[in-house]
Protein backbone atom coordinates (compact mmCIF):
# COMPACT_ATOMS: atom_id res chain seq x y z
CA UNK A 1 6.28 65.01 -46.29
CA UNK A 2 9.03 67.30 -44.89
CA UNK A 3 12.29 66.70 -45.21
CA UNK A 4 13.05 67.12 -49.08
CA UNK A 5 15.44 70.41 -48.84
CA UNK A 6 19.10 70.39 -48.01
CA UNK A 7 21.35 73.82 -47.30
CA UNK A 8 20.61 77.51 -45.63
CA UNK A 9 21.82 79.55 -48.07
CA UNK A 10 22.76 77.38 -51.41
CA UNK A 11 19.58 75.07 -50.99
CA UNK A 12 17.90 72.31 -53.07
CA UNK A 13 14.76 71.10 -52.95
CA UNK A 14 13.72 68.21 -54.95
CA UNK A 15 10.10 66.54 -56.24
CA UNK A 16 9.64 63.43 -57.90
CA UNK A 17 9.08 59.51 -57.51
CA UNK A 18 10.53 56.68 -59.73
CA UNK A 19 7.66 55.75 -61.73
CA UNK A 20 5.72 59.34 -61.80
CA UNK A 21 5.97 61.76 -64.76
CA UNK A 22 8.85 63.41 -63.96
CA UNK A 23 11.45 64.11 -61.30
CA UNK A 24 13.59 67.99 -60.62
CA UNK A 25 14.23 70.31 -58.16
CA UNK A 26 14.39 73.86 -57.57
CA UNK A 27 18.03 75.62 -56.57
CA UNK A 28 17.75 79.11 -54.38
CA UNK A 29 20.77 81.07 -53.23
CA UNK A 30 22.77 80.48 -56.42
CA UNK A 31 24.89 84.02 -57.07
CA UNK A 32 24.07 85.54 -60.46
CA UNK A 33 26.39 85.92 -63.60
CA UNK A 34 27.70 81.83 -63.22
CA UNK A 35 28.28 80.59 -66.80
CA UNK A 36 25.43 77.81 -66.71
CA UNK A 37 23.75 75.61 -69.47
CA UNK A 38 22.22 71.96 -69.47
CA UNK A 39 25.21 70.88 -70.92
CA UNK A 40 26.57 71.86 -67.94
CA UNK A 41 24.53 69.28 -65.59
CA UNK A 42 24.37 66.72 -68.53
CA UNK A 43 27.98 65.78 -67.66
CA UNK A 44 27.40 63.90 -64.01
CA UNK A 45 23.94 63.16 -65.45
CA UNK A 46 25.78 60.53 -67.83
CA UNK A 47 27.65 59.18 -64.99
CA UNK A 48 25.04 58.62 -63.04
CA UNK A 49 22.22 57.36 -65.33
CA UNK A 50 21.52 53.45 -65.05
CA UNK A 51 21.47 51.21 -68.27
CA UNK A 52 25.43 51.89 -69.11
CA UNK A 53 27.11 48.37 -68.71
CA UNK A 54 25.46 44.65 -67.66
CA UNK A 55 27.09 45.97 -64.05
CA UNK A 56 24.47 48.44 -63.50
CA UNK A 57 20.27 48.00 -63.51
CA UNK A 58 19.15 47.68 -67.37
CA UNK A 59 16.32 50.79 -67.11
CA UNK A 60 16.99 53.21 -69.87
CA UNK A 61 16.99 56.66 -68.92
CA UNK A 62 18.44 59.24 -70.83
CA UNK A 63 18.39 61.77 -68.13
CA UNK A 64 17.80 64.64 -70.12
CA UNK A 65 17.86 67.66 -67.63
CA UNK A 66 15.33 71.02 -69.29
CA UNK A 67 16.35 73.98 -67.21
CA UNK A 68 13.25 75.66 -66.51
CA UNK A 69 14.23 78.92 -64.84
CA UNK A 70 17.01 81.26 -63.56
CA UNK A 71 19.05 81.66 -66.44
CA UNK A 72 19.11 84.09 -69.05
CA UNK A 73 21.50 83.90 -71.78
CA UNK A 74 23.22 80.77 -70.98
CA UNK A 75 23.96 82.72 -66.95
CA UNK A 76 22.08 82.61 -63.88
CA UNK A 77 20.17 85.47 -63.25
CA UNK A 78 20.04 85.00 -58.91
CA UNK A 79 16.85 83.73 -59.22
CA UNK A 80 15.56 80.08 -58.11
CA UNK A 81 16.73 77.98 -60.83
CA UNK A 82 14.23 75.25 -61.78
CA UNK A 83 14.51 71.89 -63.51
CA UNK A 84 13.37 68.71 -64.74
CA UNK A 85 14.28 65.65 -65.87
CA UNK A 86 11.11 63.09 -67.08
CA UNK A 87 11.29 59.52 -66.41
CA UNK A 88 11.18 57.51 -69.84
CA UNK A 89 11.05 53.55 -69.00
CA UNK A 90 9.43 52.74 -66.08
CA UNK A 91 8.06 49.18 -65.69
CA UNK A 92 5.32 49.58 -62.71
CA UNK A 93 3.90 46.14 -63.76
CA UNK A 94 7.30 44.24 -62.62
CA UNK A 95 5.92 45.53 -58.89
CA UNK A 96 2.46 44.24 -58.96
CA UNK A 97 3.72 40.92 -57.51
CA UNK A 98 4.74 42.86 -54.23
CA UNK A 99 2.51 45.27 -53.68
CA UNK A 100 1.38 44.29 -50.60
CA UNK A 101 4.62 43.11 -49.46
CA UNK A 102 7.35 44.53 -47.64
CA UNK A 103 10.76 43.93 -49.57
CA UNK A 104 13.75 43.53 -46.67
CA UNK A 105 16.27 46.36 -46.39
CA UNK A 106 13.40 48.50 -48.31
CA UNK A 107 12.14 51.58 -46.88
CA UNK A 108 8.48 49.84 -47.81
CA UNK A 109 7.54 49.20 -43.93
CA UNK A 110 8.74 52.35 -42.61
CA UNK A 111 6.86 54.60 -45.32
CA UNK A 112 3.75 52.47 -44.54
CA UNK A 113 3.91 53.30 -41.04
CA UNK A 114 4.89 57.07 -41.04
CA UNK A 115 2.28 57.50 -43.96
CA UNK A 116 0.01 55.23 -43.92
CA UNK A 117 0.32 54.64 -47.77
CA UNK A 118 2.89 54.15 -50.38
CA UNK A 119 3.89 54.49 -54.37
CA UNK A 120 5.16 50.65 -54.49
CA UNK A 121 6.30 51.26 -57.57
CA UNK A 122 10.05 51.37 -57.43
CA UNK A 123 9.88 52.63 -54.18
CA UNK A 124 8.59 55.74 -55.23
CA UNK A 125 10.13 58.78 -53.27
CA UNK A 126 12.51 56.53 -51.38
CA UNK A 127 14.04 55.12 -54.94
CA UNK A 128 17.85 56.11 -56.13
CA UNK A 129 15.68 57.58 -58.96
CA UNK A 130 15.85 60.92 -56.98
CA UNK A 131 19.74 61.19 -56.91
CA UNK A 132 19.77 61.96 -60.22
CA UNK A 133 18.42 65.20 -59.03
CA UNK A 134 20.65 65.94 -56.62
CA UNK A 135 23.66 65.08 -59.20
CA UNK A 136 21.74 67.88 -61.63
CA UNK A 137 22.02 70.26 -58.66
CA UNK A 138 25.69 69.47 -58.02
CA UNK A 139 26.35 70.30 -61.40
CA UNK A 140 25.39 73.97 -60.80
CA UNK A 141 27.55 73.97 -57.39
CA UNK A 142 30.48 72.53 -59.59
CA UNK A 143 30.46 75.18 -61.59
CA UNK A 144 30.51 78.04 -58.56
CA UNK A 145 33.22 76.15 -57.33
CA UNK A 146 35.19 76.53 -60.19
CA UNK A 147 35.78 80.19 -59.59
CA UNK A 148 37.14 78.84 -56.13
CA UNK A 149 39.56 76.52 -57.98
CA UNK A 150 38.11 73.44 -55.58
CA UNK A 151 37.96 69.99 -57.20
CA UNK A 152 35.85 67.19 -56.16
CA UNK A 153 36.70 63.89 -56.88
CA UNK A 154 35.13 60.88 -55.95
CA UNK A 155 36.84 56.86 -57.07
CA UNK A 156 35.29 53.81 -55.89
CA UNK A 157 37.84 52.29 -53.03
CA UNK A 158 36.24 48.88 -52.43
CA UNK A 159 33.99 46.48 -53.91
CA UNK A 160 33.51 43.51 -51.82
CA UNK A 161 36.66 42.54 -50.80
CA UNK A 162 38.24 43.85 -53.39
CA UNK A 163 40.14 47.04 -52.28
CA UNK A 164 41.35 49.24 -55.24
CA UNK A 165 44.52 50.27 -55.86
CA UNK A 166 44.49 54.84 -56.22
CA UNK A 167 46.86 54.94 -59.47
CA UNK A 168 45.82 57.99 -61.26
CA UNK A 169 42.44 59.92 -61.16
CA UNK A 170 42.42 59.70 -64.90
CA UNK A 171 41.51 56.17 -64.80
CA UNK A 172 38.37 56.33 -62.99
CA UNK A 173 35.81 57.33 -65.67
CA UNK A 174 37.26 55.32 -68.34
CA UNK A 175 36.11 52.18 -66.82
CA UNK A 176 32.61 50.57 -65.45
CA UNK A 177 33.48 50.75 -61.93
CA UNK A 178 34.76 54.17 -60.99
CA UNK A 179 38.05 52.71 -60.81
CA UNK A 180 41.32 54.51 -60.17
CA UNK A 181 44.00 51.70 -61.72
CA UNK A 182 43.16 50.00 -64.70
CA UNK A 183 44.48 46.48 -63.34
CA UNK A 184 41.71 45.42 -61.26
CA UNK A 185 39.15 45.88 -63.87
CA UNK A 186 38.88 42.27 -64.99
CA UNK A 187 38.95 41.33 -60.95
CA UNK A 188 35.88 43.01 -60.36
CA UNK A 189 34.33 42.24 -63.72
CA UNK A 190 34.74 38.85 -63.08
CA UNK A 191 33.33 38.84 -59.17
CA UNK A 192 30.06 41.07 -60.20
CA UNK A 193 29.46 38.38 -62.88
CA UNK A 194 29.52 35.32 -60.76
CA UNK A 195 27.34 37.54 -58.27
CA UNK A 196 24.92 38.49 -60.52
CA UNK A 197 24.36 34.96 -62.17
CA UNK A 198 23.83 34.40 -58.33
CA UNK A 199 20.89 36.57 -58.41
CA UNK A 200 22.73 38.51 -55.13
CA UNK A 201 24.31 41.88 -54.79
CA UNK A 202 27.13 43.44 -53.25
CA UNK A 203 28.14 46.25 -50.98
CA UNK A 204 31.07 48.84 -51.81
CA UNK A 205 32.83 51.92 -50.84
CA UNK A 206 33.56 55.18 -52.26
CA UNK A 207 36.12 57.42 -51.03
CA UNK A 208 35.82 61.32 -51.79
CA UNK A 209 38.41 64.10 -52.30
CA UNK A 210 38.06 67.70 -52.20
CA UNK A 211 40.98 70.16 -52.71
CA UNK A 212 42.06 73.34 -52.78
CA UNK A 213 39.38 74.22 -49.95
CA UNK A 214 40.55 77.40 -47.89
CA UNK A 215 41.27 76.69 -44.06
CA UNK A 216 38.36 77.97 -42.07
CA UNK A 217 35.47 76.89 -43.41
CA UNK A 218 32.94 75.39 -40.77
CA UNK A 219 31.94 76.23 -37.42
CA UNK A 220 32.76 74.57 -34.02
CA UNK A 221 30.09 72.46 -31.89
CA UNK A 222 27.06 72.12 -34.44
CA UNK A 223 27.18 73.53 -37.64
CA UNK A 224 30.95 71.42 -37.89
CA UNK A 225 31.91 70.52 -41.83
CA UNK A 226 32.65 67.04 -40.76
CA UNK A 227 29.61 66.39 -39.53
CA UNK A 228 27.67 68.64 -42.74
CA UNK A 229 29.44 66.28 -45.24
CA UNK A 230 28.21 63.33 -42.70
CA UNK A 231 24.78 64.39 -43.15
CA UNK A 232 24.88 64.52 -47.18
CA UNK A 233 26.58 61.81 -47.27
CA UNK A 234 24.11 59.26 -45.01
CA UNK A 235 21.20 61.02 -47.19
CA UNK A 236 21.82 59.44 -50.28
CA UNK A 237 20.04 55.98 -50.66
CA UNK A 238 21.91 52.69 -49.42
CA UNK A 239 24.87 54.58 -47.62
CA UNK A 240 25.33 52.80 -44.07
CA UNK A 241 28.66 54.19 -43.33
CA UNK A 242 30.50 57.71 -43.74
CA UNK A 243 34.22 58.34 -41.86
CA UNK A 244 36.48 61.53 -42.45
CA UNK A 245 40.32 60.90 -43.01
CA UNK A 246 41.19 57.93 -41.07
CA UNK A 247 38.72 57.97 -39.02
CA UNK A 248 37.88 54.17 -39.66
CA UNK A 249 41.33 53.53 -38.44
CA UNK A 250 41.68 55.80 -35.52
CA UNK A 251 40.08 52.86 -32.42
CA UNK A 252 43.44 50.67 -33.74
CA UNK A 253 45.85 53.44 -33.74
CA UNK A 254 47.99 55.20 -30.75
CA UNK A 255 47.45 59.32 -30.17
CA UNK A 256 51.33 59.27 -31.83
CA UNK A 257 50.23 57.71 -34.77
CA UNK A 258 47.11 59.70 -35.66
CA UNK A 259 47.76 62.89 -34.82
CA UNK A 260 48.93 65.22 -37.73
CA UNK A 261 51.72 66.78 -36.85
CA UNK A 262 52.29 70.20 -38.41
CA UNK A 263 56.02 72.41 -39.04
CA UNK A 264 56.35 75.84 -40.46
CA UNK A 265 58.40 76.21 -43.70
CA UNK A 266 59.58 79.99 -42.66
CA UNK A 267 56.87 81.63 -45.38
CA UNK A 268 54.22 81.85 -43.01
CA UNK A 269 52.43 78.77 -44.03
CA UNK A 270 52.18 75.62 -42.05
CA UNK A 271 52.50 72.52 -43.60
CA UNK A 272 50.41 69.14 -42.09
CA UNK A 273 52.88 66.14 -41.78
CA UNK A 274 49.56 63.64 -42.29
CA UNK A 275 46.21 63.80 -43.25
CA UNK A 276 44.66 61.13 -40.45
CA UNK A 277 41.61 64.11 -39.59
CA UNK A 278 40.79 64.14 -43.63
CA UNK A 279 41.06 67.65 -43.88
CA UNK A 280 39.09 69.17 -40.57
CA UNK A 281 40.18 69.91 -36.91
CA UNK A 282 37.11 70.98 -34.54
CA UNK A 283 34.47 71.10 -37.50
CA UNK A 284 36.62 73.67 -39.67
CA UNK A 285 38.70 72.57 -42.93
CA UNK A 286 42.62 73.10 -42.50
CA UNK A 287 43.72 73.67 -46.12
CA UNK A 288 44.56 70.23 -46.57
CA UNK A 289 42.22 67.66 -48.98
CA UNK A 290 39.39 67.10 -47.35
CA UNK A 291 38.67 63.01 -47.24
CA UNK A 292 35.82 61.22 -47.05
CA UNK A 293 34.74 57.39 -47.55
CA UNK A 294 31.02 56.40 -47.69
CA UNK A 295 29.92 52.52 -47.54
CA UNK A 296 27.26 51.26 -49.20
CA UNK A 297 25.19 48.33 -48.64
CA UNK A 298 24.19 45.69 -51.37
CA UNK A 299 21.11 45.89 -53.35
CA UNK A 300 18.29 44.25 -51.10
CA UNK A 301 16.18 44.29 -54.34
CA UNK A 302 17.75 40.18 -55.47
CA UNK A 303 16.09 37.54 -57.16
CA UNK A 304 17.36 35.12 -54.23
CA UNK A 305 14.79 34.15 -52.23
CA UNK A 306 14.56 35.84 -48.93
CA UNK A 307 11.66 35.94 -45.74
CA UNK A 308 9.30 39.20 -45.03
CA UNK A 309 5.75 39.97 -44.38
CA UNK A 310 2.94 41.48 -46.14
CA UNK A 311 0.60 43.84 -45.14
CA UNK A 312 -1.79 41.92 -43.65
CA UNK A 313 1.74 41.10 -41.38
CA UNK A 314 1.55 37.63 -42.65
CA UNK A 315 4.77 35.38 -42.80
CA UNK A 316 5.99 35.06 -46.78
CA UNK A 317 8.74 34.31 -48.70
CA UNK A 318 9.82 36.84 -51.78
CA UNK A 319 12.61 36.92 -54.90
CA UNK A 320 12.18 39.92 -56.21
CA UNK A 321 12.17 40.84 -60.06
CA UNK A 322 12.64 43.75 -62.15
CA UNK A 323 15.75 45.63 -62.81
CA UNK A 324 18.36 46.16 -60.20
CA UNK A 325 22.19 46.97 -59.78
CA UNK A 326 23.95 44.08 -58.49
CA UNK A 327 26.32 47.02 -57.05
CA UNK A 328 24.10 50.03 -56.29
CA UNK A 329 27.58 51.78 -54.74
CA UNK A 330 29.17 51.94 -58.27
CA UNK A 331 26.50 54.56 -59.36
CA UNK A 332 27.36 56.37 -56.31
CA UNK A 333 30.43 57.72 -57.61
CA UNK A 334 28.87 61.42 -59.03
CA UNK A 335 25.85 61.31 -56.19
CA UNK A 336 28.87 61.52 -53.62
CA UNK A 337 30.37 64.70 -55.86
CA UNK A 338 27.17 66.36 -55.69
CA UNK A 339 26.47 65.74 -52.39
CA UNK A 340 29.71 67.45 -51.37
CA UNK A 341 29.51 70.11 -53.83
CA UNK A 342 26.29 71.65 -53.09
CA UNK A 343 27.47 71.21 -48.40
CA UNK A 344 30.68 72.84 -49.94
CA UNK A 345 29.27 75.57 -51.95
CA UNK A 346 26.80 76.63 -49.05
CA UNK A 347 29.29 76.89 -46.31
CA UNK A 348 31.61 78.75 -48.59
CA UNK A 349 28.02 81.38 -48.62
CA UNK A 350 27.86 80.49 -45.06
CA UNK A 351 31.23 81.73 -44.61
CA UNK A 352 31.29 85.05 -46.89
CA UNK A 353 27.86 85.95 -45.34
CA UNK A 354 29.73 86.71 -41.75
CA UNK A 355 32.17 88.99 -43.53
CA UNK A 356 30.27 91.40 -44.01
């Protein structure tokens, strides 16, 4: 199985299914002498891990990340830096029921036909189990870009039809949801409980902001930022949907209205008027905040019952049990960060590479 490495320079590569021992990864490229420690990765870890409120799936995981390698004294050393994070309460028996059958909106049919086998267990490789490595590993490119002064800062923006209100960013990890007011809460609360006593899920969308990124980063045609972050963003499990700026908006809106219009303030700095483009013009960041909103689509694992086939490509009906957000996109949140921390830490390498 290819395809389990992301970045040239600052790369990942994780290992790992949902109900095996264990699941890491190994970072290369990351520059020597960063301040690192678990603690360090811990932080987005806790975000992340399931079992935190009724509104998330009830496995407990204490996603306990053990840095293995390529740190010495609480700093990387420039070496790969491995690490691993062991799976604690997996319930394979709750997927003997469907073993031979193919769960709708499930990467189960697919994997049987590229592979010709598959871990049913959780989904093995394809389960949201693996993000918590790639949150681990955006944990170390968080800390790089704190030298750079760049924040990233993800809210969610929608649940449903429910479309938040931005307040304040300091409101969006003291709640369940990711959310940046603290007026919707009971809203929400009250639509994910009717939907879960349902036994049904529900999409949502999470909108990401990175500033304080230098103009220039990117390159035209193929290697383009925009379409970089595009890339993370559609890799992470259940995202359908990724636009930058306004881009959602742009087939409603004239060429007058979209266009960001730029004046100099007579310091030799030009100032943007708008932020339609999110942040990138031709594939390269202009200085501004760099926006991005990723939709995600409910949880097909529901206890309502729904038609598929088996493997013998017979006609069956299925309600599926076991434990399951009723909003995977809420977990999202830190997997979004990461995402765009390690794309923005390698093009930043990218970009000091050709300097010299």
């Amino acid at each position: 199985m290819s395809g389990n490495s992301i970045g040239s320079i600052f790369k990942l590569s994780s290992f790992g299914e949902s109900h095996g021992l264990a699941i890491g990864g190994i970072v290369d490229g990351c520059p020597s002498n960063i301040e690192l420690n678990e603690a360090d990765l811990q932080h987005d870890l806790d975000r992340r891990k399931p079992g935190k409120s009724r509104h998330t799936t009830p496995r407990q995981e204490s996603d306990q990340v053990k840095i293995l390698s390529g740190t010495f004294e609480n700093k990387t050393t420039g070496t790969p830096i491995a690490f691993i994070i062991y799976n604690q309460d997996q319930r394979s028996k709750d997927y003997n029921d469907i073993k031979d059958i193919f769960r709708p909106s499930h990467a189960d049919y697919t994997y049987q036909k590229k592979y010709h086998i598959r871990d049913y267990r959780g989904g093995g490789r394809s389960s949201a189990r693996e993000t918590a490595v790639r949150v681990a590993a955006g944990g170390i490119a968080k800390k790089i870009l704190q030298k750079y002064g760049i924040e990233i800062r993800a809210y969610i923006s929608q649940i449903g039809n429910i479309k938040t209100t931005f307040d304040d960013w300091k409101y969006t990890n003291n709640n369940d949801f990711f959310c940046p007011n603290e007026t919707q809460i009971d809203e929400i609360t009250q639509m994910l409980d009717n939907i879960r006593k349902e036994g049904d899920s529900i999409g949502a969308k999470v909108s990401l902001h990175i500033s304080n990124v230098v103009a220039g980063l990117g390159e035209p045609v193929y290697n383009r930022l925009d379409a970089a972050l595009s890339f993370a963003m559609m890799s992470i499990n259940a995202s359908k949907s990724v636009s930058i700026g306004n881009g959602n908006n742009a087939c409603e809106m004239l060429g007058s209205e979209f266009r960001d219009e730029m004046r100099g303030n007579g310091e030799n700095e030009t100032l943007f008027l708008s932020n339609n483009s999110g942040g990138i013009l031709g594939g390269i960041s202009t200085g501004q905040d760099i926006v991005v909103h990723t939709i995600f689509k409910p949880t097909a694992s529901i206890r309502k019952e729904g038609l598929s086939v088996n493997t013998n490509n017979e006609n069956i009906t299925i309600n599926i049990k076991g434990r399951h957000d009723p909003c995977v996109g809420i977990r999202a949140v830190p997997i979004v960060e990461a995402m765009a921390a390690i794309t923005i830490v390698d093009f930043l390498m990218l970009d000091k590479a050709k300097q010299i």
